[in-house]
N, C-alpha and C. Protein backbone atom coordinates (compact mmCIF):
# COMPACT_ATOMS: atom_id res chain seq x y z
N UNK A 1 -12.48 -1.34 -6.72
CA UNK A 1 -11.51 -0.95 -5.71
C UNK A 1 -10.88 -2.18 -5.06
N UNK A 2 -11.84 -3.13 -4.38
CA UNK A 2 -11.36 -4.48 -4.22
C UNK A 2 -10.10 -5.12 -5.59
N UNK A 3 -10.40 -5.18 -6.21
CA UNK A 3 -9.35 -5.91 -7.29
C UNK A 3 -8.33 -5.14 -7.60
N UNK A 4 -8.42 -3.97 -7.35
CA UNK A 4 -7.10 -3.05 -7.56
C UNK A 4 -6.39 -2.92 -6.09
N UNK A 5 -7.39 -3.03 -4.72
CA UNK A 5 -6.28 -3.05 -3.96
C UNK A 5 -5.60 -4.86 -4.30
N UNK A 6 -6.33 -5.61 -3.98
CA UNK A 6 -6.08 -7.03 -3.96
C UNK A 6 -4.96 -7.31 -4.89
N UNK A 7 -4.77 -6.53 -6.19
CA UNK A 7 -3.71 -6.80 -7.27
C UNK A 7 -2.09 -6.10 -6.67
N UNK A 8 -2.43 -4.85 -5.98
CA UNK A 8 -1.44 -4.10 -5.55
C UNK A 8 -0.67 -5.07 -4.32
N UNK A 9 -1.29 -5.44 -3.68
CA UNK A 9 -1.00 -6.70 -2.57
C UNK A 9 0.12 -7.59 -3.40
N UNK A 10 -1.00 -8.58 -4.17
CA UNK A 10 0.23 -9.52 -4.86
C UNK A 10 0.85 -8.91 -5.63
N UNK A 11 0.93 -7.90 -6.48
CA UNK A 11 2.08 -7.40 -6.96
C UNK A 11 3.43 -6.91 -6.07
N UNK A 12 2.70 -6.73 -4.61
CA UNK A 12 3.82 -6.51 -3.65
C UNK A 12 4.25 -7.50 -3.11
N UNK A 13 3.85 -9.02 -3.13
CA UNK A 13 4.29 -10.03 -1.91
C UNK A 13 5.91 -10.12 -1.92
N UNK A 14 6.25 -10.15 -3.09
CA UNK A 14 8.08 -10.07 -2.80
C UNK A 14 8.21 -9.48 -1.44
N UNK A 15 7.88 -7.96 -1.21
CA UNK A 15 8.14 -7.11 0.16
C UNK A 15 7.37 -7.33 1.32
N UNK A 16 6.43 -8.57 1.03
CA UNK A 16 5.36 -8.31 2.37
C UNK A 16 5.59 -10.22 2.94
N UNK A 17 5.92 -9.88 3.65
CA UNK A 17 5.70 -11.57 4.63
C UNK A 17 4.32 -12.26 4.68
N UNK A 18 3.85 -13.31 4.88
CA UNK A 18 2.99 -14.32 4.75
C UNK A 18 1.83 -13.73 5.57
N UNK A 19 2.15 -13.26 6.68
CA UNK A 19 1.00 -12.59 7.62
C UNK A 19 1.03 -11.05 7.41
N UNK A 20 1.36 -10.08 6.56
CA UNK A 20 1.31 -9.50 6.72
C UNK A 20 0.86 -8.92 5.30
N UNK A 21 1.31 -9.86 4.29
CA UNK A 21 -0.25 -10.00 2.53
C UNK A 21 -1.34 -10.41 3.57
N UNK A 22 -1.62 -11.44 4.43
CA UNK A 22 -2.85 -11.91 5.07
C UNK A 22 -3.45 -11.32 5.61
N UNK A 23 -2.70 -10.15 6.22
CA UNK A 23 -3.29 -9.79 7.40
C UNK A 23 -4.20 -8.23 6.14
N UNK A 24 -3.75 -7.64 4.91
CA UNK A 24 -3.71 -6.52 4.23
C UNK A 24 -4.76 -6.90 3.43
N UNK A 25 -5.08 -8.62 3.27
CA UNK A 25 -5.70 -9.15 2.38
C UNK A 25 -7.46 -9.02 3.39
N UNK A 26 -7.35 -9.24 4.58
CA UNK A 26 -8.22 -9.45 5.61
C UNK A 26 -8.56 -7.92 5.83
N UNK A 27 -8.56 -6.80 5.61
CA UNK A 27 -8.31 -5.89 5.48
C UNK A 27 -9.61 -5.43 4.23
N UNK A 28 -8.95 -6.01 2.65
CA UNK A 28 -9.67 -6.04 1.57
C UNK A 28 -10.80 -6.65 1.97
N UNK A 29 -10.70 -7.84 2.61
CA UNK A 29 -12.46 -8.57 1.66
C UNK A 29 -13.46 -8.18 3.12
N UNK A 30 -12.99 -7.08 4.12
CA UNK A 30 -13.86 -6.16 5.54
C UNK A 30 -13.98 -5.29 4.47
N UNK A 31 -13.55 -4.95 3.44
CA UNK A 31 -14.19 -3.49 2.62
C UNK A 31 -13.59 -2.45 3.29
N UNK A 32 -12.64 -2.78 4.45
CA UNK A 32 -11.59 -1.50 5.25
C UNK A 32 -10.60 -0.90 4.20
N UNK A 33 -10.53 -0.48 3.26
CA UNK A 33 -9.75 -0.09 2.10
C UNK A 33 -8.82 0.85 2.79
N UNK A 34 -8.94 2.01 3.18
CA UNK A 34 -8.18 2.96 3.35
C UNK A 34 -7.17 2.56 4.97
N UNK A 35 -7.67 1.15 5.43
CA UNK A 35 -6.89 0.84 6.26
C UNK A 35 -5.90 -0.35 5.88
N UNK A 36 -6.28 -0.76 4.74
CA UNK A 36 -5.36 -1.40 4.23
C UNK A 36 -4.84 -1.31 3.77
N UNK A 37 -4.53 0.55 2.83
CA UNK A 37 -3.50 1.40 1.59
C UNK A 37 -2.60 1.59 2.86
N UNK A 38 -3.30 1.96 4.19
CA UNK A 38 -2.69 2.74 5.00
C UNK A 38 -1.41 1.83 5.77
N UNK A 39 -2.02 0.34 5.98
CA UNK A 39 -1.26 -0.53 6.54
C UNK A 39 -0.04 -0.51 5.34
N UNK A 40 -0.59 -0.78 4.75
CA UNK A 40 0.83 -1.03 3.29
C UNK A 40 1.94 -0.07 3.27
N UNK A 41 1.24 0.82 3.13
CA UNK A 41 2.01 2.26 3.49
C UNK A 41 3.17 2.02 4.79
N UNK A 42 2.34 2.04 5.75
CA UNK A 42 3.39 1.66 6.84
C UNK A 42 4.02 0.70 7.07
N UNK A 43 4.10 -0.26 6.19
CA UNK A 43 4.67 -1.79 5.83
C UNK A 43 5.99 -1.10 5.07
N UNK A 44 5.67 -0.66 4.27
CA UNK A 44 7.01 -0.18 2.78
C UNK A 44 7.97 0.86 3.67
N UNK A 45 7.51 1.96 4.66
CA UNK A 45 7.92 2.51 5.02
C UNK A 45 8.60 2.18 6.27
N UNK A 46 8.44 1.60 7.25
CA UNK A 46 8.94 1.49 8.17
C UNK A 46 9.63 0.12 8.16
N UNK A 47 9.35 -0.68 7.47
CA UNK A 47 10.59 -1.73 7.07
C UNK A 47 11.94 -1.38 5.73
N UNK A 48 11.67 -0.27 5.22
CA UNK A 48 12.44 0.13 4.59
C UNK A 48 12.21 -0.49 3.03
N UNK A 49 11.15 -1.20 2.32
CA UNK A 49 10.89 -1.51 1.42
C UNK A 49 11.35 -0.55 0.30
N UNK A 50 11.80 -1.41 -0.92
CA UNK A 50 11.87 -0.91 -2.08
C UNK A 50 10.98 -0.07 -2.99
N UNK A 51 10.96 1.18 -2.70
CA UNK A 51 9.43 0.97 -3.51
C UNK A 51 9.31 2.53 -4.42
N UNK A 52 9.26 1.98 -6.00
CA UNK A 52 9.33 2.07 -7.55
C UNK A 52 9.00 2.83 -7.63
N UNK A 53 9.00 4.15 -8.85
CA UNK A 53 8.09 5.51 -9.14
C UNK A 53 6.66 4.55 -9.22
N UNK A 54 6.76 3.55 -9.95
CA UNK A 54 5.56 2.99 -10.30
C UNK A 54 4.78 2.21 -9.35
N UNK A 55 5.69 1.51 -8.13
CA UNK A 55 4.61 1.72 -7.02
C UNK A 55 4.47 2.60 -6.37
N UNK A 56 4.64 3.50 -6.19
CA UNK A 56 4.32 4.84 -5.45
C UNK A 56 2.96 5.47 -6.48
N UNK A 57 3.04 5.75 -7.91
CA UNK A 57 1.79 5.74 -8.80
C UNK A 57 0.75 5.29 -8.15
N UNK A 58 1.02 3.95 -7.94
CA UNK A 58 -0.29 3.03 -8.26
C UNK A 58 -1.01 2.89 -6.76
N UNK A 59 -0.40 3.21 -5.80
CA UNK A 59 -0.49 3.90 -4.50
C UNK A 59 -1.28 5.22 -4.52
N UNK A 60 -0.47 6.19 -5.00
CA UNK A 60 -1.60 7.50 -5.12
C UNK A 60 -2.43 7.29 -5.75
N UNK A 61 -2.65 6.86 -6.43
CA UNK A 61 -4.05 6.74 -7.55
C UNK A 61 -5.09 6.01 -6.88
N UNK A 62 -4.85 4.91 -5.31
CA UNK A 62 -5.83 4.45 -5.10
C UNK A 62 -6.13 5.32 -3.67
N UNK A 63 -5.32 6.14 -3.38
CA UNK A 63 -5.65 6.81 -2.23
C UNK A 63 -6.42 7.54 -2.55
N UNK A 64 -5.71 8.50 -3.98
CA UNK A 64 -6.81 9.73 -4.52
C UNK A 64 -8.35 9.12 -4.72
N UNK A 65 -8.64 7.75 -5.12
CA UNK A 65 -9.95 7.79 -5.00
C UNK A 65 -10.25 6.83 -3.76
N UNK A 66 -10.00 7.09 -2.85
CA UNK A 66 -10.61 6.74 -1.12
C UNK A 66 -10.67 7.71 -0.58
N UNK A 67 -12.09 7.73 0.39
CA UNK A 67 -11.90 8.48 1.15
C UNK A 67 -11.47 8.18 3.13
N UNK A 68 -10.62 9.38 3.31
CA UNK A 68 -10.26 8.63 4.91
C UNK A 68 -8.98 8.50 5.33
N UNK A 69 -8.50 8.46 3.81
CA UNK A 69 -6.64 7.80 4.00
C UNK A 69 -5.96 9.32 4.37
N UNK A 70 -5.17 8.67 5.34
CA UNK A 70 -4.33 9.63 6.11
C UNK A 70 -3.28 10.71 5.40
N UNK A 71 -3.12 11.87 4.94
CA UNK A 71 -1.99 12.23 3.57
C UNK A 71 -0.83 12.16 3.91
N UNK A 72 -0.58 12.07 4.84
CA UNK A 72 1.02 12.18 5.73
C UNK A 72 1.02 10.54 5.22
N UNK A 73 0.38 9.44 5.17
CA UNK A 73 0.71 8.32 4.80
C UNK A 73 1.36 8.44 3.32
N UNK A 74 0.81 9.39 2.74
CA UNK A 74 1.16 9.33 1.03
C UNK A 74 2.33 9.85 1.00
N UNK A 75 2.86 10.77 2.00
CA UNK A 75 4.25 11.84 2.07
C UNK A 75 4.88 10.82 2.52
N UNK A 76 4.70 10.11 3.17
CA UNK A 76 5.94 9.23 4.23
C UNK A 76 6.44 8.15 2.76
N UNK A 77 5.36 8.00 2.13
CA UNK A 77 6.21 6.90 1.06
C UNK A 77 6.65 7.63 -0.15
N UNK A 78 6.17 8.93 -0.48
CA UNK A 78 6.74 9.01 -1.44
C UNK A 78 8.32 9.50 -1.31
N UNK A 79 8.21 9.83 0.45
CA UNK A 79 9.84 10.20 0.72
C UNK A 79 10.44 8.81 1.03
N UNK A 80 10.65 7.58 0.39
CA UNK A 80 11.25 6.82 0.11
C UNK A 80 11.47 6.08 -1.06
N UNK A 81 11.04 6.62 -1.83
CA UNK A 81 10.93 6.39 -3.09
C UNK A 81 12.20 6.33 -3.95
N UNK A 82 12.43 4.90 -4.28
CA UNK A 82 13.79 4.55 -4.82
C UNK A 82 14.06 4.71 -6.83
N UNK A 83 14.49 5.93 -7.19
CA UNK A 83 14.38 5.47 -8.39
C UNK A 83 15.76 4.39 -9.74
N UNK A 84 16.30 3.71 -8.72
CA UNK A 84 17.04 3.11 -9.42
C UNK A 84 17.21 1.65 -8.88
């Protein structure tokens, strides 16, 4: 779970500022997982981030196996979901 959130991070830094991979990364290695899908979540969404059928995938797939994460977090991004 660690290396799949940690990969989803840097696969996102294009969209995430210096403190705010740091702060998601600080997040990962507390083992706070579902507060760090959740932070991300509200990172993509409320800054208006770009974000892919395929990151939105790779998003549900790590929520579906956490437990804790908020589902209205999973609705809020997939209603931004850019497919072009």
């Amino acid at each position: 779970m660690e290396a799949e959130l940690a990969e989803l991070i840097h696969s996102s830094r294009d969209m995430l500022s210096a403190n705010e991979a740091s702060d998601l990364l600080e997040f990962i290695e507390a083992r706070q997982y579902a507060l760090a899908i959740e932070a991300l979540c509200g990172i993509l969404v409320d800054e208006e981030k770009h974000v892919t059928p395929d990151l939105y995938s790779r998003i549900h797939s790590l929520v579906d196996s956490l437990d804790g994460v908020d589902p209205y977090v999973l609705e809020r991004v997939r209603a931004v979901v850019r497919h072009h």
